[in-house]
PDB file of N, CA and C in Angstrom:
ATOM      1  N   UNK A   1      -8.047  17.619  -5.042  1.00  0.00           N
ATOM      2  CA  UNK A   1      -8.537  18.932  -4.676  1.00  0.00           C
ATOM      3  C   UNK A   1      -8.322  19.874  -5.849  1.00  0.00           C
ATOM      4  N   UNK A   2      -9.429  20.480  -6.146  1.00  0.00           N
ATOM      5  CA  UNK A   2      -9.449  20.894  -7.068  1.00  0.00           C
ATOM      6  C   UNK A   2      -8.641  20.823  -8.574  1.00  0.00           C
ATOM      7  N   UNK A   3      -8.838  19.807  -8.680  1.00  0.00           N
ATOM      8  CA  UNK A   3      -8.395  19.059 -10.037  1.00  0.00           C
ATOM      9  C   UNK A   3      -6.799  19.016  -9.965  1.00  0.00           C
ATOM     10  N   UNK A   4      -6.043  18.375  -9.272  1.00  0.00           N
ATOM     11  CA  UNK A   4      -4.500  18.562  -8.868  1.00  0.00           C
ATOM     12  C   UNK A   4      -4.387  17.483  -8.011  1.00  0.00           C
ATOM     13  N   UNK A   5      -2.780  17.202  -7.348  1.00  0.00           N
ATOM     14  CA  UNK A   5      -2.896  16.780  -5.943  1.00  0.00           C
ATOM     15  C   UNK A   5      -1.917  17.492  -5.418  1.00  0.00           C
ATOM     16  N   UNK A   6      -3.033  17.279  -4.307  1.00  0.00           N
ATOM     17  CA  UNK A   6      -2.940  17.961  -3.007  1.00  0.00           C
ATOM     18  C   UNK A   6      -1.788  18.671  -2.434  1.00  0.00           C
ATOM     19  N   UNK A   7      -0.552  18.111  -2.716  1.00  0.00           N
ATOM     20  CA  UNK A   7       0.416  18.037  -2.635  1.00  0.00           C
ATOM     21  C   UNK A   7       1.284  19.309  -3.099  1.00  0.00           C
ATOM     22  N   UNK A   8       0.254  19.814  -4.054  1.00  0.00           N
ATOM     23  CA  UNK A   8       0.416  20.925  -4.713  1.00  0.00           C
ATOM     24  C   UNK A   8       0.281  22.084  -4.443  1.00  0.00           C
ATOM     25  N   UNK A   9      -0.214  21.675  -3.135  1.00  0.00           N
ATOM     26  CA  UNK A   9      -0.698  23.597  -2.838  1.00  0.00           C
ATOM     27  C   UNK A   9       0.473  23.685  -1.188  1.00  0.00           C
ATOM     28  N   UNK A  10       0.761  24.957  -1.527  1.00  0.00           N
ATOM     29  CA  UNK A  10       2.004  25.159  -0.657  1.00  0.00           C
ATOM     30  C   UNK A  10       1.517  24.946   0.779  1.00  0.00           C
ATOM     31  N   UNK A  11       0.109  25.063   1.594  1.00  0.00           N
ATOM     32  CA  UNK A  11      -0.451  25.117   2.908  1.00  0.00           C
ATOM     33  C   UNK A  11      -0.138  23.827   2.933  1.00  0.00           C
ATOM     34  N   UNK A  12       0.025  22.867   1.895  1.00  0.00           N
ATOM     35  CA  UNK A  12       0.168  21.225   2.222  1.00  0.00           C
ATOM     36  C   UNK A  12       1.566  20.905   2.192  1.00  0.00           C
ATOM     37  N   UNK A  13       2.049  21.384   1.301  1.00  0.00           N
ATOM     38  CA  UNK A  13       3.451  21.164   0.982  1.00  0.00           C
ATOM     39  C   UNK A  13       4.596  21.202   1.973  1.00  0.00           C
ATOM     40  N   UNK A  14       4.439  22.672   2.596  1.00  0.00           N
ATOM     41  CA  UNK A  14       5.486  23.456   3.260  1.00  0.00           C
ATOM     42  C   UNK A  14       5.621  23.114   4.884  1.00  0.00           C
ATOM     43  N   UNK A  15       4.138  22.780   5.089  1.00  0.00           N
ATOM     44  CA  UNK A  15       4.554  21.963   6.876  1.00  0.00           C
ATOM     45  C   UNK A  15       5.342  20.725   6.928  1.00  0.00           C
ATOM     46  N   UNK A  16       4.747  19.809   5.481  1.00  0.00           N
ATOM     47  CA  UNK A  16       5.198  18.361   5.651  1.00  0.00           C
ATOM     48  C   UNK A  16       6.778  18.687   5.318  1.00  0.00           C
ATOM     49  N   UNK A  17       7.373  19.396   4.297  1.00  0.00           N
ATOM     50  CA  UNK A  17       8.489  19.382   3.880  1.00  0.00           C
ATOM     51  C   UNK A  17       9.618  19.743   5.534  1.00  0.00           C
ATOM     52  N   UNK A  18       8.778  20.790   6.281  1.00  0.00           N
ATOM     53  CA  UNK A  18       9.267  21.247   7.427  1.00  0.00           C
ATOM     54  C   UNK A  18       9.669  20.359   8.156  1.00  0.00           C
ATOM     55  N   UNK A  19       8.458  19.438   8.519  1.00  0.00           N
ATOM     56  CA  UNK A  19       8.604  18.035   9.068  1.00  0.00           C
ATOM     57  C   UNK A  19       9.365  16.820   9.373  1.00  0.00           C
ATOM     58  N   UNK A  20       9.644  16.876   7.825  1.00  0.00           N
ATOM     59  CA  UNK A  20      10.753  16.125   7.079  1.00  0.00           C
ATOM     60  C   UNK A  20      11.934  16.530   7.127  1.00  0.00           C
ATOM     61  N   UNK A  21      12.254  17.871   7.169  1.00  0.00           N
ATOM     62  CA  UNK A  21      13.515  18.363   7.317  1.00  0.00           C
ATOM     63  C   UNK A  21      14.085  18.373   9.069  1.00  0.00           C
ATOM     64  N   UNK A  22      13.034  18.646  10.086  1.00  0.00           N
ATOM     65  CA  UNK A  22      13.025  18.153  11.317  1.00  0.00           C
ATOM     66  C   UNK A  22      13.698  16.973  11.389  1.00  0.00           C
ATOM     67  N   UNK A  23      12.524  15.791  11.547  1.00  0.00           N
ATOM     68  CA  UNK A  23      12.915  14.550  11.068  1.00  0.00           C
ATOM     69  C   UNK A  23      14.489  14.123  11.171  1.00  0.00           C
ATOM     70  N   UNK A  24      14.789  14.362   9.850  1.00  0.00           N
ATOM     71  CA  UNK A  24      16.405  14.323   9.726  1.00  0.00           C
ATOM     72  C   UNK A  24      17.085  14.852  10.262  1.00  0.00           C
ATOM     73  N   UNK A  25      17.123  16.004  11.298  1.00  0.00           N
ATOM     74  CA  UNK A  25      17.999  16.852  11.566  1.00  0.00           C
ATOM     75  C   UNK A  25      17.895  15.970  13.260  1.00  0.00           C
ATOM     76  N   UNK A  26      16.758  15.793  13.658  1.00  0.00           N
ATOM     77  CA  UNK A  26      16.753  14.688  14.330  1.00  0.00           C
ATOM     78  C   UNK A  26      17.902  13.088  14.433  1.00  0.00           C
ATOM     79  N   UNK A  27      17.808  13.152  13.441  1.00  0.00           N
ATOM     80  CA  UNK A  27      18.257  11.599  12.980  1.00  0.00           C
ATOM     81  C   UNK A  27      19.889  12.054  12.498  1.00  0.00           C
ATOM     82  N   UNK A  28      20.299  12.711  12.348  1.00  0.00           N
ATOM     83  CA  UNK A  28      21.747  13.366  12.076  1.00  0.00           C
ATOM     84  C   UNK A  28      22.290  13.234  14.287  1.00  0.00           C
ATOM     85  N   UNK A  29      21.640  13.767  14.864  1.00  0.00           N
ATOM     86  CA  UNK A  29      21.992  14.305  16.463  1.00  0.00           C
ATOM     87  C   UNK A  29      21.887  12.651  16.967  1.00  0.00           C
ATOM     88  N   UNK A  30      20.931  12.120  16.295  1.00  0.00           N
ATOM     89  CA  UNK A  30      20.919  10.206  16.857  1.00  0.00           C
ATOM     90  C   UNK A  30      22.110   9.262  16.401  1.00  0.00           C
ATOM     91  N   UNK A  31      22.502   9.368  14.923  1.00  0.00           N
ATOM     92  CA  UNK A  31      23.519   9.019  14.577  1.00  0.00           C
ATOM     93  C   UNK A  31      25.100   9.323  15.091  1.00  0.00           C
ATOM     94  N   UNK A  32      24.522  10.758  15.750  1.00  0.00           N
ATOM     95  CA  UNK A  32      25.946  11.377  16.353  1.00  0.00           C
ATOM     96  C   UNK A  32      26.411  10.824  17.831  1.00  0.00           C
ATOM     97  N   UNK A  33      24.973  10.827  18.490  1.00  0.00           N
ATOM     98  CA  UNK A  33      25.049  10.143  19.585  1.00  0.00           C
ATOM     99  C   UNK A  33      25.452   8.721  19.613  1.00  0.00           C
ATOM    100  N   UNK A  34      24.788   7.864  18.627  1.00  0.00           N
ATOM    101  CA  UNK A  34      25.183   6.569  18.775  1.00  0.00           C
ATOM    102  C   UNK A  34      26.731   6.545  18.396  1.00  0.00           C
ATOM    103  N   UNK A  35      27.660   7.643  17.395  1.00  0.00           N
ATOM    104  CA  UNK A  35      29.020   7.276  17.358  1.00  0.00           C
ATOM    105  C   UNK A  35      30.012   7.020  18.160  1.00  0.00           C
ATOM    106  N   UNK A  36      29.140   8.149  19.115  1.00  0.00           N
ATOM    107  CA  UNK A  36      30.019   8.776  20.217  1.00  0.00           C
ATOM    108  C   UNK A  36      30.326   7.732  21.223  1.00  0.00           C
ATOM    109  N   UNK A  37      28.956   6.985  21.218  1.00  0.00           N
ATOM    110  CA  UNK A  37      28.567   5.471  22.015  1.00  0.00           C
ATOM    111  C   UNK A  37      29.451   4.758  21.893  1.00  0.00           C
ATOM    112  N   UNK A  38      29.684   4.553  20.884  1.00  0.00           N
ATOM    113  CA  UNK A  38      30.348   3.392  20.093  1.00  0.00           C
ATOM    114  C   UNK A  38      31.546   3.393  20.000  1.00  0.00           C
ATOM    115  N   UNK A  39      32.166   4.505  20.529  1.00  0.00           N
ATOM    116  CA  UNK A  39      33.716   5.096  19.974  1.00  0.00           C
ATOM    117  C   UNK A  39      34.162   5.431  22.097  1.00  0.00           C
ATOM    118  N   UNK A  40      33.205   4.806  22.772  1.00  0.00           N
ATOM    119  CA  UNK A  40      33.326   5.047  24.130  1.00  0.00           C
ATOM    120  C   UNK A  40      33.095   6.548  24.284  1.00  0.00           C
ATOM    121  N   UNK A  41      33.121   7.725  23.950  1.00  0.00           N
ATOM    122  CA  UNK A  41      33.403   8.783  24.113  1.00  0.00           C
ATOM    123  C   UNK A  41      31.994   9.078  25.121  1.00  0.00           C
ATOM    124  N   UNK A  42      32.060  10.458  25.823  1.00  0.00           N
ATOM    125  CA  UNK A  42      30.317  10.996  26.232  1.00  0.00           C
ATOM    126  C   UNK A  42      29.533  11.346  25.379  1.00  0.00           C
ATOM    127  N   UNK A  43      28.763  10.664  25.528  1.00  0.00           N
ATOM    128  CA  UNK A  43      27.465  10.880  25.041  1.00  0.00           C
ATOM    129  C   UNK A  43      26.034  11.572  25.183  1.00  0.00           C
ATOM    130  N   UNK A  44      26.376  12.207  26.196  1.00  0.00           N
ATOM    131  CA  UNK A  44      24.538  12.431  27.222  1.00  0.00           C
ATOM    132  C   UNK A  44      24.250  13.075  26.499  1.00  0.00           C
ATOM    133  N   UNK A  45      24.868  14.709  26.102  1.00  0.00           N
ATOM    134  CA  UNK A  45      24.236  15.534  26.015  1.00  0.00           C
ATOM    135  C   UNK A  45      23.356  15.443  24.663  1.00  0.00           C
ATOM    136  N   UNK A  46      24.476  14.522  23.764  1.00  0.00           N
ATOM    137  CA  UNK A  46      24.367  14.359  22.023  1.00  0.00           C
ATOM    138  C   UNK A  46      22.608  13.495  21.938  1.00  0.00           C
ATOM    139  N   UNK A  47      22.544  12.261  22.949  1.00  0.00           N
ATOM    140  CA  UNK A  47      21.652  11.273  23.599  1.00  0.00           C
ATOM    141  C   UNK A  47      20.175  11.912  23.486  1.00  0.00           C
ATOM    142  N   UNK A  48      20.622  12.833  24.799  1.00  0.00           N
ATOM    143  CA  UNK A  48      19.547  14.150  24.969  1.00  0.00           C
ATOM    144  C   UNK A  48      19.018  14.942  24.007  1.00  0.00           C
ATOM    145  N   UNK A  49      19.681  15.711  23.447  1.00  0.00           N
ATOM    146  CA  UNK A  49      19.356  16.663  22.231  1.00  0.00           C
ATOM    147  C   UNK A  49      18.630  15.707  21.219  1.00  0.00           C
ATOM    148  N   UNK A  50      19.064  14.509  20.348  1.00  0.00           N
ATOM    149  CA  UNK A  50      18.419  13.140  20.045  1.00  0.00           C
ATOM    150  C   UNK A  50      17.209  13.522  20.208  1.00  0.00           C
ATOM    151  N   UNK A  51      16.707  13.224  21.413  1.00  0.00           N
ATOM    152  CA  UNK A  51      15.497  12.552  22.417  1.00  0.00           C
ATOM    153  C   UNK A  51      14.402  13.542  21.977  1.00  0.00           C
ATOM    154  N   UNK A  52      14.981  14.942  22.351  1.00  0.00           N
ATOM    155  CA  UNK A  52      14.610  16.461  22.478  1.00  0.00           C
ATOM    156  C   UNK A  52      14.108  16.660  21.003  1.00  0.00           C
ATOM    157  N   UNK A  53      15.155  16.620  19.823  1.00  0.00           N
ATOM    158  CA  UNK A  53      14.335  17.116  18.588  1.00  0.00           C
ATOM    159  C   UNK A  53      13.603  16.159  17.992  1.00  0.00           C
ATOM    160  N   UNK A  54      14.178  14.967  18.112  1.00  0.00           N
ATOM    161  CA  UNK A  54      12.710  13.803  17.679  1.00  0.00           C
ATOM    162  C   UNK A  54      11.421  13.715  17.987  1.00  0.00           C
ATOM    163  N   UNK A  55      11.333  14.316  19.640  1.00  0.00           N
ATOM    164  CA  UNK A  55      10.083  14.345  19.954  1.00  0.00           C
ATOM    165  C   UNK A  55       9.533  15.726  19.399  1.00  0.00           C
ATOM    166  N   UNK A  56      10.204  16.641  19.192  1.00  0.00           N
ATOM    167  CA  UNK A  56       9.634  18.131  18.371  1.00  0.00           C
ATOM    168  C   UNK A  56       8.929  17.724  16.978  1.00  0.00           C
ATOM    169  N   UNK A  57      10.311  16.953  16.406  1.00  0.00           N
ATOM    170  CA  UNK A  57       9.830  16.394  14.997  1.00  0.00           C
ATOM    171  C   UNK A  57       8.749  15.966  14.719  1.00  0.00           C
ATOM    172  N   UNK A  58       8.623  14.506  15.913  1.00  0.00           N
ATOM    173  CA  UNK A  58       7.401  13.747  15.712  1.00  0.00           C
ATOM    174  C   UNK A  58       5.967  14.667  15.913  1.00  0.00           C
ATOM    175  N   UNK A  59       5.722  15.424  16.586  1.00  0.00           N
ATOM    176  CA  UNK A  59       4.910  16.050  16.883  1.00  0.00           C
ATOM    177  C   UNK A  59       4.472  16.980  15.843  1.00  0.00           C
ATOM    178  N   UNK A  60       5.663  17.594  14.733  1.00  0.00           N
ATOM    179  CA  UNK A  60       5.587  18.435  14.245  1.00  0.00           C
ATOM    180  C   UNK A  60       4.647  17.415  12.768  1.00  0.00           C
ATOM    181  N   UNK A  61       5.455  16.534  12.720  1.00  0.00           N
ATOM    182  CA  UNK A  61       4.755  15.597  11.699  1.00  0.00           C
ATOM    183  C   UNK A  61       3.316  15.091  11.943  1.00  0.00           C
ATOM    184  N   UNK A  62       3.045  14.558  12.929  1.00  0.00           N
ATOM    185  CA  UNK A  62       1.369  14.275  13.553  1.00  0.00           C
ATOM    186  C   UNK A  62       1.011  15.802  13.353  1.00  0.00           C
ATOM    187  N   UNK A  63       1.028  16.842  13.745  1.00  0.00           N
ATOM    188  CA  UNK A  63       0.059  17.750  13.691  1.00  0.00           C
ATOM    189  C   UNK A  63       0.039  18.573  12.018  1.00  0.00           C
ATOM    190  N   UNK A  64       1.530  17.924  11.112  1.00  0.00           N
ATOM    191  CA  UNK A  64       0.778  18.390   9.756  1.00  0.00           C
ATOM    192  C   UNK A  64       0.087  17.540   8.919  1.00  0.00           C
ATOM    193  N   UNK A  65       0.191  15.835   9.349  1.00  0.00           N
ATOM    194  CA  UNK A  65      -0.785  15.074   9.027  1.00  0.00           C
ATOM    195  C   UNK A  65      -2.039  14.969   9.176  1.00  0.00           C
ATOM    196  N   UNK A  66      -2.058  15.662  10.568  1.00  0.00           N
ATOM    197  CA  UNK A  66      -3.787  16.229  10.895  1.00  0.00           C
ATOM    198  C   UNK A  66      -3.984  17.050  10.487  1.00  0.00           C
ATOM    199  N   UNK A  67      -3.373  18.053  10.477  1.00  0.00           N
ATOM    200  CA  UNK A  67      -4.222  19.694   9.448  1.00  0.00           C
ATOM    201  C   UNK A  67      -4.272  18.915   8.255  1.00  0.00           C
ATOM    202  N   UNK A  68      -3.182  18.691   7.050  1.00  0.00           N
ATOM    203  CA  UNK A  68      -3.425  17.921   5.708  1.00  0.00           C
ATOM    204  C   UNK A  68      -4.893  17.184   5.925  1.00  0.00           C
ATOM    205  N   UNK A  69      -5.192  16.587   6.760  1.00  0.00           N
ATOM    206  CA  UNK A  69      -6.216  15.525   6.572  1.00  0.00           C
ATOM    207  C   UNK A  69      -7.464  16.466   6.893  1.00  0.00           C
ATOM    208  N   UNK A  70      -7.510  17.526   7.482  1.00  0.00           N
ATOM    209  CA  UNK A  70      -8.658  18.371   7.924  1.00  0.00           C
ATOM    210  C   UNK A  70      -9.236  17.194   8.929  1.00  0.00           C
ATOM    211  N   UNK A  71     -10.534  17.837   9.267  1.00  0.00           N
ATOM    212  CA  UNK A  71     -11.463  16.896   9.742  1.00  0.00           C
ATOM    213  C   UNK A  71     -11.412  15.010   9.734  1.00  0.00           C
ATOM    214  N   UNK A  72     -10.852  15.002   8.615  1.00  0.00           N
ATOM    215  CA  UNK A  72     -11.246  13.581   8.412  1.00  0.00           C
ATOM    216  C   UNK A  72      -9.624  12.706   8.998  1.00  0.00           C
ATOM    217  N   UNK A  73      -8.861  13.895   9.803  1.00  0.00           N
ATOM    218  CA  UNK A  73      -7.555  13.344  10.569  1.00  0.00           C
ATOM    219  C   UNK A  73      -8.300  12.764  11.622  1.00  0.00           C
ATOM    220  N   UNK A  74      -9.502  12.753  12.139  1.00  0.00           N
ATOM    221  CA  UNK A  74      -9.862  11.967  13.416  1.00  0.00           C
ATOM    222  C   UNK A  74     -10.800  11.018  13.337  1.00  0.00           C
ATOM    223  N   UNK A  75     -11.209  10.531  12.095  1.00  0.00           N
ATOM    224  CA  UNK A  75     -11.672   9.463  11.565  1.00  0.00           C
ATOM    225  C   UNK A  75     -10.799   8.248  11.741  1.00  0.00           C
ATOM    226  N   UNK A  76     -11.520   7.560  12.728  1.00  0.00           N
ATOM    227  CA  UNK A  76     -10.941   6.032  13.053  1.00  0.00           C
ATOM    228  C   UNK A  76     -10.139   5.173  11.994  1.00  0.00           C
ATOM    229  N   UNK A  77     -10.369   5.728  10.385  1.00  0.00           N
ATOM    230  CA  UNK A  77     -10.515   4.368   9.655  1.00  0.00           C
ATOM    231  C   UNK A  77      -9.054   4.987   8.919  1.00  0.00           C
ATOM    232  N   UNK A  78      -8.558   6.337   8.901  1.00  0.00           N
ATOM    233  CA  UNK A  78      -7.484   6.743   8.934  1.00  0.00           C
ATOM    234  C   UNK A  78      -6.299   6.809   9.658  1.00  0.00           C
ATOM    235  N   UNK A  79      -6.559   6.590  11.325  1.00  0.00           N
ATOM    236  CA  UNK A  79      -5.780   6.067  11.997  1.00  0.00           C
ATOM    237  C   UNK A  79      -4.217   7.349  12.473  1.00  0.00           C
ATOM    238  N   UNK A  80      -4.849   8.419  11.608  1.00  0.00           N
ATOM    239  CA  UNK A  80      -4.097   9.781  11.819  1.00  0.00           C
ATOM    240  C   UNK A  80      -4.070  10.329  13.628  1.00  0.00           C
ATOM    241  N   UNK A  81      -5.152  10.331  14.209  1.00  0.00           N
ATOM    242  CA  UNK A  81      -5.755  10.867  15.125  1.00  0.00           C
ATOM    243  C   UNK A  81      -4.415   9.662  16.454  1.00  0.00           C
ATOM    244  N   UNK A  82      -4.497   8.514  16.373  1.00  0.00           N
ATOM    245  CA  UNK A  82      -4.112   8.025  17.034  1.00  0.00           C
ATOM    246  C   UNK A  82      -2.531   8.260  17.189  1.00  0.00           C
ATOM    247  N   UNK A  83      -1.869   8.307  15.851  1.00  0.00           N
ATOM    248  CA  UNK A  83      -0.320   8.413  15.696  1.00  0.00           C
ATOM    249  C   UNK A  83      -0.118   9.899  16.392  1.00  0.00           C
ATOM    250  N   UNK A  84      -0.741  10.908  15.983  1.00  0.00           N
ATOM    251  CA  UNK A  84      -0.887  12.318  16.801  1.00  0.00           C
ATOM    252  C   UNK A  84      -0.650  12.494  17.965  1.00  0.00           C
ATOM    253  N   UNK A  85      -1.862  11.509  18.734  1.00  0.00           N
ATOM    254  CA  UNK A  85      -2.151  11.043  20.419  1.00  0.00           C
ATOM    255  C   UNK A  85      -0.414  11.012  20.687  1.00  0.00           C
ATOM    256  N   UNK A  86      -0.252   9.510  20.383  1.00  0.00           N
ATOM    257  CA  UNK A  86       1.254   9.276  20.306  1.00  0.00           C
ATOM    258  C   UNK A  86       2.207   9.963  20.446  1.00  0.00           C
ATOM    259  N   UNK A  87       2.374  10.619  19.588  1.00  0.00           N
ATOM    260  CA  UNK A  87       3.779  11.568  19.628  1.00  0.00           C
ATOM    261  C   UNK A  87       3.847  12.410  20.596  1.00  0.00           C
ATOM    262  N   UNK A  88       3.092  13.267  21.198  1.00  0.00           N
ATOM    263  CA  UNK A  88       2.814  13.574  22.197  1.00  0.00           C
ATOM    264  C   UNK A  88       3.226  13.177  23.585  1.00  0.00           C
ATOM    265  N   UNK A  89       3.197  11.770  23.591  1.00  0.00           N
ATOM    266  CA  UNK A  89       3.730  10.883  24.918  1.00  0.00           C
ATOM    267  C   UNK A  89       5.196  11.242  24.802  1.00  0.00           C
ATOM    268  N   UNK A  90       5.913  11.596  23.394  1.00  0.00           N
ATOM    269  CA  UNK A  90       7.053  11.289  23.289  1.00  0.00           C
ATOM    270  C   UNK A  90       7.740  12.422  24.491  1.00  0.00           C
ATOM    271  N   UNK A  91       7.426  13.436  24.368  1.00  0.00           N
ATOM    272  CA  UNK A  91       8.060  15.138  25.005  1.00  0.00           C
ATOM    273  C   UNK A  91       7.025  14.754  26.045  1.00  0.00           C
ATOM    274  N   UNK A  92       7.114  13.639  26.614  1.00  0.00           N
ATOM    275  CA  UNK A  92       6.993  13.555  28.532  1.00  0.00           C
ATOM    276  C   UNK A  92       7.667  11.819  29.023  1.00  0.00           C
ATOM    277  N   UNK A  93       8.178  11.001  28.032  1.00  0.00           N
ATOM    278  CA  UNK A  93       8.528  10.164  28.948  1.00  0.00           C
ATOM    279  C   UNK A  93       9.731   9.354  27.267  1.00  0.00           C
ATOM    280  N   UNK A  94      10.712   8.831  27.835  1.00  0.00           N
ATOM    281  CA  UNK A  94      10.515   8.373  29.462  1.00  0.00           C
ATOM    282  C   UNK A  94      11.433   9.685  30.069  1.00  0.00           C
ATOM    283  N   UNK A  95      11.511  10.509  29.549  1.00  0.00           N
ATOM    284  CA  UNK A  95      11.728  11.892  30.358  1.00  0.00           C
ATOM    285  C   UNK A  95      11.647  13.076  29.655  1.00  0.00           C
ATOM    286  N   UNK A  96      11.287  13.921  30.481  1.00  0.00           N
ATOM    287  CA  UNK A  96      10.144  15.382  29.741  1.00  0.00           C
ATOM    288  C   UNK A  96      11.318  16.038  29.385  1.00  0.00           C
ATOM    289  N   UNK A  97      11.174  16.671  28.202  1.00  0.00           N
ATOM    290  CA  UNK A  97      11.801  17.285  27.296  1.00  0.00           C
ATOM    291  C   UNK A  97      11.963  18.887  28.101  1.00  0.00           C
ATOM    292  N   UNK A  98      11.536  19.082  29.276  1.00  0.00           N
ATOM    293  CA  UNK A  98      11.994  20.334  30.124  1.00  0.00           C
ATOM    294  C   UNK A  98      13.575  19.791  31.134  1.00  0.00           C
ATOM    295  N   UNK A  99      13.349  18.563  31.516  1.00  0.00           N
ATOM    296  CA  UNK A  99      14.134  18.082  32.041  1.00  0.00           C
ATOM    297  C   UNK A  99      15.558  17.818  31.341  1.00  0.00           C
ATOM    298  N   UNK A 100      15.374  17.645  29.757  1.00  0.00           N
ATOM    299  CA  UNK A 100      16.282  17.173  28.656  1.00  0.00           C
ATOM    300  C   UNK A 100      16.859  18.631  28.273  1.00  0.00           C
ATOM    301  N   UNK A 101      15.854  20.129  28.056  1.00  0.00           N
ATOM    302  CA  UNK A 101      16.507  21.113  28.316  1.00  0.00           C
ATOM    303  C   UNK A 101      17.783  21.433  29.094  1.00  0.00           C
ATOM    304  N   UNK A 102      17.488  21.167  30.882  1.00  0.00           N
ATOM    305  CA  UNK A 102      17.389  21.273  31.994  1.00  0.00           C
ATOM    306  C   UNK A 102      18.764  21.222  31.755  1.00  0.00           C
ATOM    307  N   UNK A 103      19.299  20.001  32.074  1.00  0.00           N
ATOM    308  CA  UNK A 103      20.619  18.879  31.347  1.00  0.00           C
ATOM    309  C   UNK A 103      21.065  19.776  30.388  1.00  0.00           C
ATOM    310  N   UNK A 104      20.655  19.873  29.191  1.00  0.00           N
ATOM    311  CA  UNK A 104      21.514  20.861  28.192  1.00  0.00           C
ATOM    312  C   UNK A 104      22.101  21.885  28.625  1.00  0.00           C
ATOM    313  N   UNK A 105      21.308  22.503  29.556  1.00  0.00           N
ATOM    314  CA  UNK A 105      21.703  23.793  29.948  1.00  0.00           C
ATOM    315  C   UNK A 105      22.598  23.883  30.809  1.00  0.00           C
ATOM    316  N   UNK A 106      22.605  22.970  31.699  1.00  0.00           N
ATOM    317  CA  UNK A 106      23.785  22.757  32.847  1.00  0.00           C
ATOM    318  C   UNK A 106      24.829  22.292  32.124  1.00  0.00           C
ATOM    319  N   UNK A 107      24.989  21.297  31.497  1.00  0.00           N
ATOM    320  CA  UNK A 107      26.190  20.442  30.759  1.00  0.00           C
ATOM    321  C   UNK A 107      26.605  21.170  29.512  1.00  0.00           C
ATOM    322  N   UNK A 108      25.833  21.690  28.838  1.00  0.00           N
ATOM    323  CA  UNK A 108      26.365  22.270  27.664  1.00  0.00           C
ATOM    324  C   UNK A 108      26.576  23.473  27.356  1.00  0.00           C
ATOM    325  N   UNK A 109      25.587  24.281  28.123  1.00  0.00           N
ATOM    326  CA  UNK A 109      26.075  25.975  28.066  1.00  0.00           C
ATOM    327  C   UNK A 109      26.600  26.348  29.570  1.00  0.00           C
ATOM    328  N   UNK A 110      26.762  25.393  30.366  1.00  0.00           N
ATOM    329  CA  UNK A 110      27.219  25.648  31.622  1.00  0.00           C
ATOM    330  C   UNK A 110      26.710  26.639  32.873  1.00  0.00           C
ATOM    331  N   UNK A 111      25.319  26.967  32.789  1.00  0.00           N
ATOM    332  CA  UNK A 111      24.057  27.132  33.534  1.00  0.00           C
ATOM    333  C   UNK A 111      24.200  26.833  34.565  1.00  0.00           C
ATOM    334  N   UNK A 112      24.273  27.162  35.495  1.00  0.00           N
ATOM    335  CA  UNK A 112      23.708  27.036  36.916  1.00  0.00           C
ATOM    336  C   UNK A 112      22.428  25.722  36.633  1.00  0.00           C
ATOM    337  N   UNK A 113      22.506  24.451  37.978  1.00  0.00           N
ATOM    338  CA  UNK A 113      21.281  23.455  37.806  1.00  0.00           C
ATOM    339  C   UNK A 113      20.002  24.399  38.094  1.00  0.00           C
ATOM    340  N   UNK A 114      19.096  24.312  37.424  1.00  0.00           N
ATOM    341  CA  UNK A 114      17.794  24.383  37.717  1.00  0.00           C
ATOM    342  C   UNK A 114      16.665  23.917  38.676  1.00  0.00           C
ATOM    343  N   UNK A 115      16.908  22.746  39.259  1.00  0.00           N
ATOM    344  CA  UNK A 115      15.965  22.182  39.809  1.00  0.00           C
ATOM    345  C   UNK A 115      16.598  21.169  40.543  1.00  0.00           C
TER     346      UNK A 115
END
């Protein structure tokens, strides 16, 4: 794009980098959870939160792979459009990320149950 790549222009740069920094911050709350696992200690809430920003992440990553790609993110032969679909499923099963709130809020800030 215009004699460069792409990569170069901050509208491309700055979602994916976002993404990526998600991502990990994700994967820091999974690692924490699995210690906790592993060391017998509780785990839910660490489990939960996990569940909760991965599926933010993933989502956040499919939808800057589709803007990056413009139009041509829903071209079959790119295969962008489908991973997108995907992530999506993530923040509803196998339990909806209102419900994974829900839980946080009762167990961790000590909330009255919701529902």
């Amino acid at each position: 794009m215009f004699g460069r790549p792409i990569g170069m222009n901050q509208g491309v740069a700055l979602p994916l980098a976002r993404a990526h920094a998600n991502i990990e911050a994700a994967n820091l709350m999974r690692w924490k959870a699995a210690n906790l696992f592993d060391a017998g200690e509780p785990c839910g809430a660490e489990a939960n939160m996990a569940k909760l920003l991965a599926s933010e992440a993933s989502w956040e990553a499919g939808n800057a792979a589709l803007n990056t790609h413009g139009g041509f993110g829903f071209a079959v032969e790119y295969d962008i459009e489908r991973k997108f679909r995907e992530t999506r499923l993530y923040q509803v099963a196998p339990v909806s990320n209102n419900l994974v709130l829900a839980f946080v809020a009762q167990k961790c800030l000590g909330l009255p149950k919701s529902y």
